[in-house]
C-alpha atoms as a PDB file:
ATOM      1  CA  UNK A   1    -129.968 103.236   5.174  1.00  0.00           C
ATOM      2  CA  UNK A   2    -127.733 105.651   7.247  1.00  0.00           C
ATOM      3  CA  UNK A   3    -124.457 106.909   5.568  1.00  0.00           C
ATOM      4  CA  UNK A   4    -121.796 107.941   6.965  1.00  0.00           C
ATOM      5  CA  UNK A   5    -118.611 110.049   6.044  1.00  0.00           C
ATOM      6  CA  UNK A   6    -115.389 108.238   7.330  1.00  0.00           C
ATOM      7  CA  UNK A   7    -112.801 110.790   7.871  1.00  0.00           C
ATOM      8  CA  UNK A   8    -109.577 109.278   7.497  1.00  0.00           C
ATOM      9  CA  UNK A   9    -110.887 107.541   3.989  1.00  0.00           C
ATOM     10  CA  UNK A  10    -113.252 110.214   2.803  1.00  0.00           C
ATOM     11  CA  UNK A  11    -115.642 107.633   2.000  1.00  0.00           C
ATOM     12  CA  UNK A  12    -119.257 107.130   2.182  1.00  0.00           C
ATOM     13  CA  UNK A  13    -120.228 104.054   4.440  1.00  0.00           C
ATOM     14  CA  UNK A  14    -123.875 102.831   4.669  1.00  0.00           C
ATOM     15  CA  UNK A  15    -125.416 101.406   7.503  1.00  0.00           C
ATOM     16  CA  UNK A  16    -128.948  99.287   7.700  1.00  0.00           C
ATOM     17  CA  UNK A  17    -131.581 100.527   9.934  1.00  0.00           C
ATOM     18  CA  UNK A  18    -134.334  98.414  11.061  1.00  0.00           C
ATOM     19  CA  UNK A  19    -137.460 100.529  11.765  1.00  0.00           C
ATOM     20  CA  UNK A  20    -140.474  97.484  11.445  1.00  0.00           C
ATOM     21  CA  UNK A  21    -143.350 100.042   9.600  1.00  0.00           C
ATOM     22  CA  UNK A  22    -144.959  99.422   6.620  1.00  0.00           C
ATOM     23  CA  UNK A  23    -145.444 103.052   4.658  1.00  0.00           C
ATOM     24  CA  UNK A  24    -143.417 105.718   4.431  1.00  0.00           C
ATOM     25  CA  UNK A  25    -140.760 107.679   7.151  1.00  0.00           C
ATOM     26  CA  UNK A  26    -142.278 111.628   7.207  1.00  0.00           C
ATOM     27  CA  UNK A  27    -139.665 113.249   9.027  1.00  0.00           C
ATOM     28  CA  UNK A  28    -136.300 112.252  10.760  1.00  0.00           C
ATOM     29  CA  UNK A  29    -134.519 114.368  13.411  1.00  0.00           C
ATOM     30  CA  UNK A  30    -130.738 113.268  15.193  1.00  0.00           C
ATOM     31  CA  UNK A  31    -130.048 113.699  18.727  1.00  0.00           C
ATOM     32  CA  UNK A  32    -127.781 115.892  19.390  1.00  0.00           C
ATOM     33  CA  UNK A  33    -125.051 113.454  20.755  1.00  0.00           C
ATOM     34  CA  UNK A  34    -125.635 110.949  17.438  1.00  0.00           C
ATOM     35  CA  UNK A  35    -126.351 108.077  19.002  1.00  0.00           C
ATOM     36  CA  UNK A  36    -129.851 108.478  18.721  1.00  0.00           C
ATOM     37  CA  UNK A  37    -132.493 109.430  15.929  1.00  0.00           C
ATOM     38  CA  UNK A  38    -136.552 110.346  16.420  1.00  0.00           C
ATOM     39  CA  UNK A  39    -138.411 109.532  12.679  1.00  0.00           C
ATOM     40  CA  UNK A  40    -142.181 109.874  12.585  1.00  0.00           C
ATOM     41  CA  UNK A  41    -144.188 107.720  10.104  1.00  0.00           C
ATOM     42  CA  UNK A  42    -147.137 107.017   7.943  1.00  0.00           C
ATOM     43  CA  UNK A  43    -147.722 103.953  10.103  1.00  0.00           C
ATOM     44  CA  UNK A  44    -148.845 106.217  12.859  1.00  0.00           C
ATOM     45  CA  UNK A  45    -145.394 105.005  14.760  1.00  0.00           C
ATOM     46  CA  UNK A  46    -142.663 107.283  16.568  1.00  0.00           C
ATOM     47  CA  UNK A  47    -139.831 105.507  16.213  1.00  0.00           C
ATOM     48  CA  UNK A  48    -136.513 106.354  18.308  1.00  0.00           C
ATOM     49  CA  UNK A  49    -133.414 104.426  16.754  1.00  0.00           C
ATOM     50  CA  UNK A  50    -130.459 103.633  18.091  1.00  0.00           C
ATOM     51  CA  UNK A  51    -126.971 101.433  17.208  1.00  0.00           C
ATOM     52  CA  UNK A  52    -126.543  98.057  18.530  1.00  0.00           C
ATOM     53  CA  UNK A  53    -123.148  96.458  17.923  1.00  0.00           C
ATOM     54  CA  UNK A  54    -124.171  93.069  18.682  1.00  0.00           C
ATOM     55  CA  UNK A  55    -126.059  93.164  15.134  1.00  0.00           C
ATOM     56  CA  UNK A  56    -124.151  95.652  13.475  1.00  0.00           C
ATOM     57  CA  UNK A  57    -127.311  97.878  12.164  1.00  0.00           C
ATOM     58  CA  UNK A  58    -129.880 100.634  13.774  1.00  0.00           C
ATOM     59  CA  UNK A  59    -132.600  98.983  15.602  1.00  0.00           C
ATOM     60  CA  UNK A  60    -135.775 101.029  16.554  1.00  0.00           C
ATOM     61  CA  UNK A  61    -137.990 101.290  19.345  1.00  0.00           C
ATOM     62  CA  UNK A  62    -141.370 102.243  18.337  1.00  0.00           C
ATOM     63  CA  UNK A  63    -144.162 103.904  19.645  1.00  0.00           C
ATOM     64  CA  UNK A  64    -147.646 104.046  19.178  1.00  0.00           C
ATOM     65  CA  UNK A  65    -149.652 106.340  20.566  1.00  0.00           C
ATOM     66  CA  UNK A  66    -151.078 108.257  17.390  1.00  0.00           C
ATOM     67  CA  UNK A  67    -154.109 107.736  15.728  1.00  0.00           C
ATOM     68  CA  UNK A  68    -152.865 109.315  12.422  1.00  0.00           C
ATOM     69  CA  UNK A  69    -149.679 110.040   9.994  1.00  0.00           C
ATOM     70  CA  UNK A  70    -146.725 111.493  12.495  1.00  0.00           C
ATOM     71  CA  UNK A  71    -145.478 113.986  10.539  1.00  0.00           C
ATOM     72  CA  UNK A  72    -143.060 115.862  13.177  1.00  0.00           C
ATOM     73  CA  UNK A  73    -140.786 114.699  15.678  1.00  0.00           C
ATOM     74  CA  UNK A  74    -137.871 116.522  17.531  1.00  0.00           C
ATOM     75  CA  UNK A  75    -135.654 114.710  20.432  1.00  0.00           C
ATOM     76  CA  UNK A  76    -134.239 117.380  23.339  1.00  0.00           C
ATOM     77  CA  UNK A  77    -131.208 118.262  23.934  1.00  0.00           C
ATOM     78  CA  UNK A  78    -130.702 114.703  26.644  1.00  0.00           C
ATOM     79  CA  UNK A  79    -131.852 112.851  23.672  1.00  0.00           C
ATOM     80  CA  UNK A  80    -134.169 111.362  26.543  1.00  0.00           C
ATOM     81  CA  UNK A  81    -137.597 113.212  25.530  1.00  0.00           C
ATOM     82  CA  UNK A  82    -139.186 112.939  22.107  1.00  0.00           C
ATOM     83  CA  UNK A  83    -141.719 115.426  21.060  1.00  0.00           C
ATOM     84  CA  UNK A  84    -144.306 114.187  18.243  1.00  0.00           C
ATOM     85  CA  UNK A  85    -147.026 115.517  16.765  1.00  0.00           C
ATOM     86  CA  UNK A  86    -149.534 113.987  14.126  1.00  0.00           C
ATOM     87  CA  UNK A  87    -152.344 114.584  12.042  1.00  0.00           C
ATOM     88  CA  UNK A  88    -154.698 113.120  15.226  1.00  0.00           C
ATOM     89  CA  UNK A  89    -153.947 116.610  15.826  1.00  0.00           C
ATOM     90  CA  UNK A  90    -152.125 115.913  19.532  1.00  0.00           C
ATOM     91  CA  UNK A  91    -149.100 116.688  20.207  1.00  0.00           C
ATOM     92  CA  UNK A  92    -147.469 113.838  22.653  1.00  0.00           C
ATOM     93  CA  UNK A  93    -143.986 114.372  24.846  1.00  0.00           C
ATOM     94  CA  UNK A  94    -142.439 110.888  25.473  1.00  0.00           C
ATOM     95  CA  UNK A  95    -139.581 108.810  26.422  1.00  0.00           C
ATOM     96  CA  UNK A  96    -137.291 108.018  24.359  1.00  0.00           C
ATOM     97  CA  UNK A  97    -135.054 106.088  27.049  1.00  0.00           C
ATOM     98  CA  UNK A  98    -132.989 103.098  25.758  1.00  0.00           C
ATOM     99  CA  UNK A  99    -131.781 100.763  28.185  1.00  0.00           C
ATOM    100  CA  UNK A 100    -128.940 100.231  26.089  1.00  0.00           C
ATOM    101  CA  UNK A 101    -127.996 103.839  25.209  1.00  0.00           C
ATOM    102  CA  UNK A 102    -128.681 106.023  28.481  1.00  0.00           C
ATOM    103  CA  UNK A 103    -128.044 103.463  31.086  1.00  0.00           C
ATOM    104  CA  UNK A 104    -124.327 105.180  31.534  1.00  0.00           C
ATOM    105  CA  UNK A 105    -126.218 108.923  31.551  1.00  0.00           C
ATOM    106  CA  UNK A 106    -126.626 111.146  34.342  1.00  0.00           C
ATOM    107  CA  UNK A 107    -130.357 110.926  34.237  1.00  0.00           C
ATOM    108  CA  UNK A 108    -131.641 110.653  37.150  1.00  0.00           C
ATOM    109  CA  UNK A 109    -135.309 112.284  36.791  1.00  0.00           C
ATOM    110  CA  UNK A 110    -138.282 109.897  37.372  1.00  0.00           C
ATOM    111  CA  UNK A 111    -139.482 110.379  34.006  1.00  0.00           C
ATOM    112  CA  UNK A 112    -136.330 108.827  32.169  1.00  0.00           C
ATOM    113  CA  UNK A 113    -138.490 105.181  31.910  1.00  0.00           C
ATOM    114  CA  UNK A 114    -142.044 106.674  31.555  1.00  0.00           C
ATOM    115  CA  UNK A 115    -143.477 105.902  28.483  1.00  0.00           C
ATOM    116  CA  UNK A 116    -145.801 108.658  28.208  1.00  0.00           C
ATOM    117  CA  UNK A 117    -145.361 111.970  29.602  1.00  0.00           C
ATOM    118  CA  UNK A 118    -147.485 114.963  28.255  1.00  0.00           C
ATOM    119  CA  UNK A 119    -150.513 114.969  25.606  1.00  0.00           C
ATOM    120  CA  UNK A 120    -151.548 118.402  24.028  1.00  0.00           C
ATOM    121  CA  UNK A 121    -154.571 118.566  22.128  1.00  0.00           C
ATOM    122  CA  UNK A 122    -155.149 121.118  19.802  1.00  0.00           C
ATOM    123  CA  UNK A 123    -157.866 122.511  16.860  1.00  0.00           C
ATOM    124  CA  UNK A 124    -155.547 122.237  13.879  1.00  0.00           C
ATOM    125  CA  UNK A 125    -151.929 120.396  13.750  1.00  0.00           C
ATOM    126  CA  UNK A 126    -148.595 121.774  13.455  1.00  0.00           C
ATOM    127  CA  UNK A 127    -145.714 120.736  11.771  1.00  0.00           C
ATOM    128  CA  UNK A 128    -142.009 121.419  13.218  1.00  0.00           C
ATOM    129  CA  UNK A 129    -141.286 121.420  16.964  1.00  0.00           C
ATOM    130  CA  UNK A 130    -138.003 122.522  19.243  1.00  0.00           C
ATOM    131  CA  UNK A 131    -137.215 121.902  22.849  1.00  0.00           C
ATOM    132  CA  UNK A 132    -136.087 124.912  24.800  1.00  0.00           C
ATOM    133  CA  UNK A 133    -135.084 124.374  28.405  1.00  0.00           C
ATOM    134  CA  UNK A 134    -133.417 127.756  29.259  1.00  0.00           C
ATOM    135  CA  UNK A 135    -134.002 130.105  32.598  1.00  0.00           C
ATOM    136  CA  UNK A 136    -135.136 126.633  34.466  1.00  0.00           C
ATOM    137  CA  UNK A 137    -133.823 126.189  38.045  1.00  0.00           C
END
């Protein structure tokens, strides 16, 4: 469930969101515009959610490309990029482009419909990332 605070009521409004995984949601980050959140799961999923007014509820697209528990996930600042890492202990960098959601965008890099982008291996695993694009260009 996602709640929501409606201003001109000062109410508390729930929302169902559909995210298809069978154990348990280890860590849920927003986008920074809110139309968009990264959670990272037991079921070894990255799932990027999104709201679809057709159905009235948060639908997820999920991605699996962990062999373990996800138990950090950050989206950038485009809300285009999702950073995840796991107890596999790789870090993975990938797309988190809806059709629906960043059709509209100014995105025009080649990597906006990649599925996978960047895979960082490591000795031990890590648990909070950030993305950080500053002194680029």
């Amino acid at each position: 469930m996602i709640w929501n605070l409606e201003e001109n009521t000062n109410k508390w409004n729930h929302e169902m969101a559909i995210l298809n995984i069978k154990v348990a949601v280890l860590d849920v980050k927003w986008g920074k515009k809110g139309n968009k959140f990264a959670a990272g799961t037991g079921s070894k999923l990255v799932c990027t959610g999104f709201w679809c007014s057709d159905s009235n509820w948060w639908q997820c697209k999920n991605m699996k490309e962990h062999k373990s528990s996800v138990v950090s996930v950050c989206l950038d600042e485009s809300g285009l990029f999702v950073i995840s890492g796991s107890l596999d202990l790789k870090v993975i960098i990938s797309s988190a482009y809806i059709d629906k959601i960043d059709d509209g965008e100014n995105s025009t890099s080649v990597f906006d419909k990649v599925k996978f982008l960047f895979l960082i291996v490591g000795p031990s695993w890590s648990c909070g990332y950030e993305f950080q694009f500053s002194g680029l260009g």
